[in-house]
Protein backbone atom coordinates (compact mmCIF):
# COMPACT_ATOMS: atom_id res chain seq x y z
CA UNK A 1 17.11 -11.85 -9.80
CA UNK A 2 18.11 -10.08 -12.97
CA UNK A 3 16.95 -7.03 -14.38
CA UNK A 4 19.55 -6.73 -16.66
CA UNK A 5 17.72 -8.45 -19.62
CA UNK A 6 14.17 -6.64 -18.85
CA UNK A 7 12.53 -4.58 -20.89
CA UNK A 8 9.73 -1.62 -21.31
CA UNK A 9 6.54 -3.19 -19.68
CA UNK A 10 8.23 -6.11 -18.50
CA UNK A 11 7.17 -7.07 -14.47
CA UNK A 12 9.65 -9.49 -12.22
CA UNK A 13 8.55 -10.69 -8.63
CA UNK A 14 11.54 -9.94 -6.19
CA UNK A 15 11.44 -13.04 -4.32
CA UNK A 16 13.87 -12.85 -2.33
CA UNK A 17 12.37 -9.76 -0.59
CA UNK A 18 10.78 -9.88 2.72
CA UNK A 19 9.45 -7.63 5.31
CA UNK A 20 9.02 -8.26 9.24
CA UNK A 21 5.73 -9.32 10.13
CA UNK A 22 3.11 -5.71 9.94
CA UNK A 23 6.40 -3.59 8.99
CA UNK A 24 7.28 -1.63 6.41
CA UNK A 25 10.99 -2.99 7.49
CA UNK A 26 13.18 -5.15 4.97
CA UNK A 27 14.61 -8.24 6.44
CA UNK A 28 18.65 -7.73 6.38
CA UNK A 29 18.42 -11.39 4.23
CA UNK A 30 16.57 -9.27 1.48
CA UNK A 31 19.63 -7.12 0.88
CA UNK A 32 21.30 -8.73 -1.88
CA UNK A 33 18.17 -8.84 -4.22
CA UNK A 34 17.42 -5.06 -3.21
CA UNK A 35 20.99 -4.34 -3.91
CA UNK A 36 20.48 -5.63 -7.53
CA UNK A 37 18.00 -3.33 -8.03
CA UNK A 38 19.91 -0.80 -6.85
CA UNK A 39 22.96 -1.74 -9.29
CA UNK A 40 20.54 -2.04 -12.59
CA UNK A 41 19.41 1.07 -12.01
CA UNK A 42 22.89 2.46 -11.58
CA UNK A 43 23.92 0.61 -14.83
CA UNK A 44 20.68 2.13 -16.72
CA UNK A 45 19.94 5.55 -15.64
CA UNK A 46 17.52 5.99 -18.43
CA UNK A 47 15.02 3.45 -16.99
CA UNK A 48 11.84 4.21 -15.01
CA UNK A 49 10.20 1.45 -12.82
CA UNK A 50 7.15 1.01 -10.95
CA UNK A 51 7.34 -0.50 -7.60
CA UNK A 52 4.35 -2.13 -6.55
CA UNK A 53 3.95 -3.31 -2.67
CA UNK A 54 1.26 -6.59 -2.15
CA UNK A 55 0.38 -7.84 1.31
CA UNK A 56 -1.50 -11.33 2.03
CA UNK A 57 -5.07 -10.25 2.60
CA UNK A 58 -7.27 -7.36 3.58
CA UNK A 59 -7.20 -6.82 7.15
CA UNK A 60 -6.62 -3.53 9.08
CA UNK A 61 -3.98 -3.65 11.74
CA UNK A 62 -0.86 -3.04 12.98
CA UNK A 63 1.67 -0.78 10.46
CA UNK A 64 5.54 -0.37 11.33
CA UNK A 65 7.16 2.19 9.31
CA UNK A 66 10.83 3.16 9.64
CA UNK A 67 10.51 6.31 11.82
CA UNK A 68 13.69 8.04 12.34
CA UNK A 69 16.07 5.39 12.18
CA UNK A 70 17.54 4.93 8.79
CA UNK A 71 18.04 1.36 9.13
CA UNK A 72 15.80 -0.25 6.40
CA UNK A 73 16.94 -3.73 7.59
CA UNK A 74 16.46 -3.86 11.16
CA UNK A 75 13.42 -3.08 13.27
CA UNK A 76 14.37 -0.79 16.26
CA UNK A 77 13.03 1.51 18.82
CA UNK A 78 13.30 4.17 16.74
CA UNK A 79 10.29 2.72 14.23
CA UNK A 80 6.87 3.76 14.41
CA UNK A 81 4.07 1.65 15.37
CA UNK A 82 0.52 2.80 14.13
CA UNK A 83 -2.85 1.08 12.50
CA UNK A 84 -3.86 0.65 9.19
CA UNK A 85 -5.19 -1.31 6.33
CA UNK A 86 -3.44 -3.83 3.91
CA UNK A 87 -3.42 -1.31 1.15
CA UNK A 88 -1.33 1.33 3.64
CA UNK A 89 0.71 -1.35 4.25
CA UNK A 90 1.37 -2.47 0.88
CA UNK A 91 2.39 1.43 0.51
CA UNK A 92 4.51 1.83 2.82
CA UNK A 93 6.49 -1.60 1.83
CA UNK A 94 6.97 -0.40 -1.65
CA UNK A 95 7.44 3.45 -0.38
CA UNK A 96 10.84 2.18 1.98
CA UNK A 97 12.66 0.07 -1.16
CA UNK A 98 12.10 3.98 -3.04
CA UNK A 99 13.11 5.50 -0.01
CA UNK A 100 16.28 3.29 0.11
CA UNK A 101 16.62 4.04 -3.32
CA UNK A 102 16.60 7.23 -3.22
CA UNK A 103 19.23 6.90 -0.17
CA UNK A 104 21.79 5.58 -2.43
CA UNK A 105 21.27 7.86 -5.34
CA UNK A 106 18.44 7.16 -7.32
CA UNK A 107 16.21 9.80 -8.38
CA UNK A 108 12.66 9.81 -6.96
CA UNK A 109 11.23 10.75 -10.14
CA UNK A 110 12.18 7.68 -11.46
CA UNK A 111 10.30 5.77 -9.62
CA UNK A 112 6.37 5.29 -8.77
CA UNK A 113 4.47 3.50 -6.58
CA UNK A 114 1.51 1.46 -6.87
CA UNK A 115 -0.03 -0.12 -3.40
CA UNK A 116 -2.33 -3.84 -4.08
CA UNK A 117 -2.94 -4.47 -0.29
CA UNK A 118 -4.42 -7.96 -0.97
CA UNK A 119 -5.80 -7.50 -4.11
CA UNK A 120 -3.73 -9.55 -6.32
CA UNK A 121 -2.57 -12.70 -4.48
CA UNK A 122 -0.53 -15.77 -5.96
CA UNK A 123 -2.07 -17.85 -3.36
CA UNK A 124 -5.27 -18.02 -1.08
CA UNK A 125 -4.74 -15.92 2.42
CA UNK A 126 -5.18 -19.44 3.84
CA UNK A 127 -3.09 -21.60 1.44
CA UNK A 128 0.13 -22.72 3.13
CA UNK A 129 2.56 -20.82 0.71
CA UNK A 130 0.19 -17.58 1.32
CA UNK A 131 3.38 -15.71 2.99
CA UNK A 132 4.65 -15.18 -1.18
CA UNK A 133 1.33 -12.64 -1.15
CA UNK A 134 3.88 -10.90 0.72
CA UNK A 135 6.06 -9.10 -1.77
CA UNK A 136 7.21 -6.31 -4.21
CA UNK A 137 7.04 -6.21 -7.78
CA UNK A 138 9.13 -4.29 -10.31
CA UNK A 139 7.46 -3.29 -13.36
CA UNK A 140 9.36 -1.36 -16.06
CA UNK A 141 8.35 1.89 -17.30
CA UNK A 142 11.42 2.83 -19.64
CA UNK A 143 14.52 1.30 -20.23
């Protein structure tokens, strides 16, 4: 995953980013991907992105979200369990890289967020590599 040769409109799957099953938790093995992010935005802090947050299909369910624990890479106690649809879940994945972002220094105002739910898979919900549905996007808004 490099961002470093990315440009204005330019959109790169992070696929090396998961999340726990129904969470809005990152999975600690995502942390070097998430971690370039974090460093090309560091190196360019001119550049805007868009963060966009897919799921595998459309169904309402379950929806972990960090709650007050700050640790985006584990799932704990401390999250919050509650119901919702893909889309909110889509959200909230995309919402927790910003928030961990933002954690580490990044201004929130140079990032936005753009939920799919199901919307836009790479695979049919039933196809047997339908868990890459599950992911985050970075689209560039300026460099």
């Amino acid at each position: 995953f490099d961002l470093v040769r990315l440009k204005k409109g330019d959109k790169v799957i992070m696929y090396n980013v998961y999340f726990f099953n129904d969470a809005a938790i990152i999975r600690p093995e995502s942390r070097y991907e998430v971690n370039a992010l974090l460093e090309y935005l560091k190196e360019k802090p001119t550049s805007k992105i868009r963060i966009h947050g897919h799921t595998n299909g459309n169904d309402f369910g379950k929806v972990i979200t960090l709650g007050k624990s700050k640790d985006y890479y584990s799932l704990s106690t401390e999250n919050k369990e509650g119901k919702g649809s893909a889309v909110k879940l889509s959200e909230e994945r995309a919402r927790i890289m910003q928030s961990y972002l933002v954690s580490e220094g990044i201004d929130i105002n140079r990032m936005e967020l753009k939920a799919w739910g199901g919307k836009a898979p790479i695979y049919d919900k039933d196809h047997s590599m339908a868990h890459a549905n599950v992911r985050v996007e970075i689209e560039i808004l300026e460099e």
